[in-house]
Structure formats: C-alpha cells, structure tokens
C-alpha atoms as a PDB file:
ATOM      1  CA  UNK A   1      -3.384 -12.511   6.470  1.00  0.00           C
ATOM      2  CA  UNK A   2      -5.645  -8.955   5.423  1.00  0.00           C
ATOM      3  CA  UNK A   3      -5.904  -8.324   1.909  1.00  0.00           C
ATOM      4  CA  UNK A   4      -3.002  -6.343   0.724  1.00  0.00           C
ATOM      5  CA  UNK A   5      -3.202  -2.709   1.168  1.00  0.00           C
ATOM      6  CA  UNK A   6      -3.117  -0.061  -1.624  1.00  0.00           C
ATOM      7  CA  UNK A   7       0.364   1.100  -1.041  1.00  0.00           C
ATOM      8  CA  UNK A   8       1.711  -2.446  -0.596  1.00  0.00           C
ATOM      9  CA  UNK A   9      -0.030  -3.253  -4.265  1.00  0.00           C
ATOM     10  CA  UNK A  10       1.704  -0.538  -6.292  1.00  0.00           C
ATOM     11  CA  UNK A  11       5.061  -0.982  -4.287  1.00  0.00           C
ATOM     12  CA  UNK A  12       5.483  -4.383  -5.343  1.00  0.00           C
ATOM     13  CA  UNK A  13       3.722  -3.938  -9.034  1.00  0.00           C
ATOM     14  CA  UNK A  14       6.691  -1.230  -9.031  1.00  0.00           C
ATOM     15  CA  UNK A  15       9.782  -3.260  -7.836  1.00  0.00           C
ATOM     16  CA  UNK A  16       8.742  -6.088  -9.930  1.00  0.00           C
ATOM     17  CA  UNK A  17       8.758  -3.950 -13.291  1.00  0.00           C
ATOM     18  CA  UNK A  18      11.727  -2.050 -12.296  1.00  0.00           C
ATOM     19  CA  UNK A  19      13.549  -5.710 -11.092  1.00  0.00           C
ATOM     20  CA  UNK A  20      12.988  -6.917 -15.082  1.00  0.00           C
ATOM     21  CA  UNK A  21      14.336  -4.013 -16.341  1.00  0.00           C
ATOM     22  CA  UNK A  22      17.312  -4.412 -14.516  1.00  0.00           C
ATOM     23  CA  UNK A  23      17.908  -7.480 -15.283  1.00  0.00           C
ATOM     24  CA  UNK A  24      17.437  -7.131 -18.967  1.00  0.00           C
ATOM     25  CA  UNK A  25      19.717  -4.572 -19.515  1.00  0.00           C
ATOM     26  CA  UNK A  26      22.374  -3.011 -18.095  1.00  0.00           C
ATOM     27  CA  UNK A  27      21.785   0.161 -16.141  1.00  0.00           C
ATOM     28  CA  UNK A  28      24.057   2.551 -17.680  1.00  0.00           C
ATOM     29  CA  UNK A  29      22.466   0.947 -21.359  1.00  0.00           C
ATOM     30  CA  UNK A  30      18.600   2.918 -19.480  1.00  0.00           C
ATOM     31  CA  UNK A  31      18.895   6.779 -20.287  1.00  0.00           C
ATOM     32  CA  UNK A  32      15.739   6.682 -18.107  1.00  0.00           C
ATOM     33  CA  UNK A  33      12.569   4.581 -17.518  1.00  0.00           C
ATOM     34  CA  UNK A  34       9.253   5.348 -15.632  1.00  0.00           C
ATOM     35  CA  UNK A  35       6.942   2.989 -14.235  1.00  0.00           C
ATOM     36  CA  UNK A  36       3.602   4.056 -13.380  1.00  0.00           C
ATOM     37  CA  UNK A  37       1.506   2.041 -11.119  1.00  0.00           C
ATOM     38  CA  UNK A  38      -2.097   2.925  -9.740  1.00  0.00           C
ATOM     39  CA  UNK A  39      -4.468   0.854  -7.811  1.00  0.00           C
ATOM     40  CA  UNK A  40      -8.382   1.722  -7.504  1.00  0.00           C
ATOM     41  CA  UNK A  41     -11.160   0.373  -6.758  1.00  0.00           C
ATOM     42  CA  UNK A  42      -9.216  -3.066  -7.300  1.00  0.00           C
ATOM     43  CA  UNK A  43      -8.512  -2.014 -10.526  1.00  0.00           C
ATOM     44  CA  UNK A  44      -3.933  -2.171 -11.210  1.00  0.00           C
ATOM     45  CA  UNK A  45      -2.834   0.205 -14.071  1.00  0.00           C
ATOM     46  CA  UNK A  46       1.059  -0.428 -14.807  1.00  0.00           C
ATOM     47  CA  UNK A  47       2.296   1.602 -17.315  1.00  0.00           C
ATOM     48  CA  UNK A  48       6.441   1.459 -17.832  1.00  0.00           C
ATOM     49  CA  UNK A  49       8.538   3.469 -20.307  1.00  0.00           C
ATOM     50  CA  UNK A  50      12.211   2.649 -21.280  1.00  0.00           C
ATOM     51  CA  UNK A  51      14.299   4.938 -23.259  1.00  0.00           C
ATOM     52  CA  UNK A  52      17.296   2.370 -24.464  1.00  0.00           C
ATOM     53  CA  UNK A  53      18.996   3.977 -27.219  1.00  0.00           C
ATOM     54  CA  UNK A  54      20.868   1.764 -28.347  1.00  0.00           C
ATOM     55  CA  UNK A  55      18.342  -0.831 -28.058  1.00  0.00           C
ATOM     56  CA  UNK A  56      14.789   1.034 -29.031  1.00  0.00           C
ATOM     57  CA  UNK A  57      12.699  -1.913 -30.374  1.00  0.00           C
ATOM     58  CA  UNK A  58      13.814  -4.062 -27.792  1.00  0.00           C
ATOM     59  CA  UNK A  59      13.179  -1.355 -24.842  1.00  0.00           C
ATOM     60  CA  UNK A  60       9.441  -1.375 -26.333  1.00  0.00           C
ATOM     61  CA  UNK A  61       9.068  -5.346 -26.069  1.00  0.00           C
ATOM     62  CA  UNK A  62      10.551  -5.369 -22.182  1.00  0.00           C
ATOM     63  CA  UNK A  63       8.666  -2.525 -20.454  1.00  0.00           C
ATOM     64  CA  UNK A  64       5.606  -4.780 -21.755  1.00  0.00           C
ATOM     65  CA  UNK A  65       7.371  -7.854 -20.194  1.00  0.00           C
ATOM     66  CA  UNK A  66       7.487  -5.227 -17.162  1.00  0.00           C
ATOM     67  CA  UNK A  67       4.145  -4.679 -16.828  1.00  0.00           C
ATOM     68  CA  UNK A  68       3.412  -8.489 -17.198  1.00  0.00           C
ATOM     69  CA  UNK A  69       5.808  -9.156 -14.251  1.00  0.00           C
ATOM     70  CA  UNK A  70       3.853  -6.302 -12.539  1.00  0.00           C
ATOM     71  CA  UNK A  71       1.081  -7.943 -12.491  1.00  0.00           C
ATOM     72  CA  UNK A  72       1.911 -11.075 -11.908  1.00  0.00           C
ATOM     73  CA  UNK A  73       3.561  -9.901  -9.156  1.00  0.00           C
ATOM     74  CA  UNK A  74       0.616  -8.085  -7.399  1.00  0.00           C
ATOM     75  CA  UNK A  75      -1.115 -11.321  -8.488  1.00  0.00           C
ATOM     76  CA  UNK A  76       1.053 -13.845  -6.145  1.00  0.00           C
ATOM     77  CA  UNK A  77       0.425 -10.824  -3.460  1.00  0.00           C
ATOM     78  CA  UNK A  78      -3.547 -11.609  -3.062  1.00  0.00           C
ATOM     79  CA  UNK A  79      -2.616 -15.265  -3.507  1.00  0.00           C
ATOM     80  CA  UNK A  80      -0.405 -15.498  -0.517  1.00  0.00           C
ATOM     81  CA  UNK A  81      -2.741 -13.036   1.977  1.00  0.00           C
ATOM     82  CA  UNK A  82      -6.064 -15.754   0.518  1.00  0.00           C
ATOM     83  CA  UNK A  83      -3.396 -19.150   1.559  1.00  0.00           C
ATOM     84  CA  UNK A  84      -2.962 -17.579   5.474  1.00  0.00           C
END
C-alpha cells in the first residue's frame, strides 16, 4: 500500500480527536471544540480546544488525550500502508 497521503493524515488525526471527545463527554455538555491538524514535511501538528463549562479542568486534560489519540491514530496509518 503507498504511504498515506496528506489529506488522508489530517482526516484521520481529526476523526480520532474528535471520536475521544465524543466519547468523553456528552455532546450537548461541548459549547464548542476545535481541532487543528496540519501535516508538513512529515511533520503532524494536532492542536484541540474544548470549551466544557461545566467541566473546565477536565476539558483541558481530554483535548490532550485528543491529541494523543491523534497521533496515535495517524501512527497505526503508516503502520498498516509499511505491513502491505
């Protein structure tokens, strides 16, 4: 399989982040989130922001979670298109 493309790389960095989000809190418990993903030069950049109200300090520790998953995420990517 051909390494991953750019676009395929921040698409899935982005569903993953958004996925644990979404399954750490409820939707209607997000006022709004952001999850910025680049990918240069092999270089990812995820970047998420989670404005939980009600939750603050726990919003802060799960967009890093989000970016972990991000990555992690784009990792298994290049993993599967080096196994084919």
């Amino acid at each position: 399989m051909p390494q991953p493309t750019d676009e395929e790389v921040v698409e899935t960095a982005a569903e993953a982040a958004e996925g644990l989000i979404f399954a750490r809190f409820k939707q209607s418990r997000v006022k709004d989130f952001d999850v910025t993903v680049t990918f240069e030069d092999g270089v990812l950049d995820v970047d998420v922001y989670i404005n939980a109200p009600d939750d603050a300090e726990n919003a802060a520790v799960v967009a890093d979670e989000a970016a972990q998953a991000a990555q992690e995420a784009v990792d298994e990517l290049f993993a599967a298109a080096e196994d084919e």
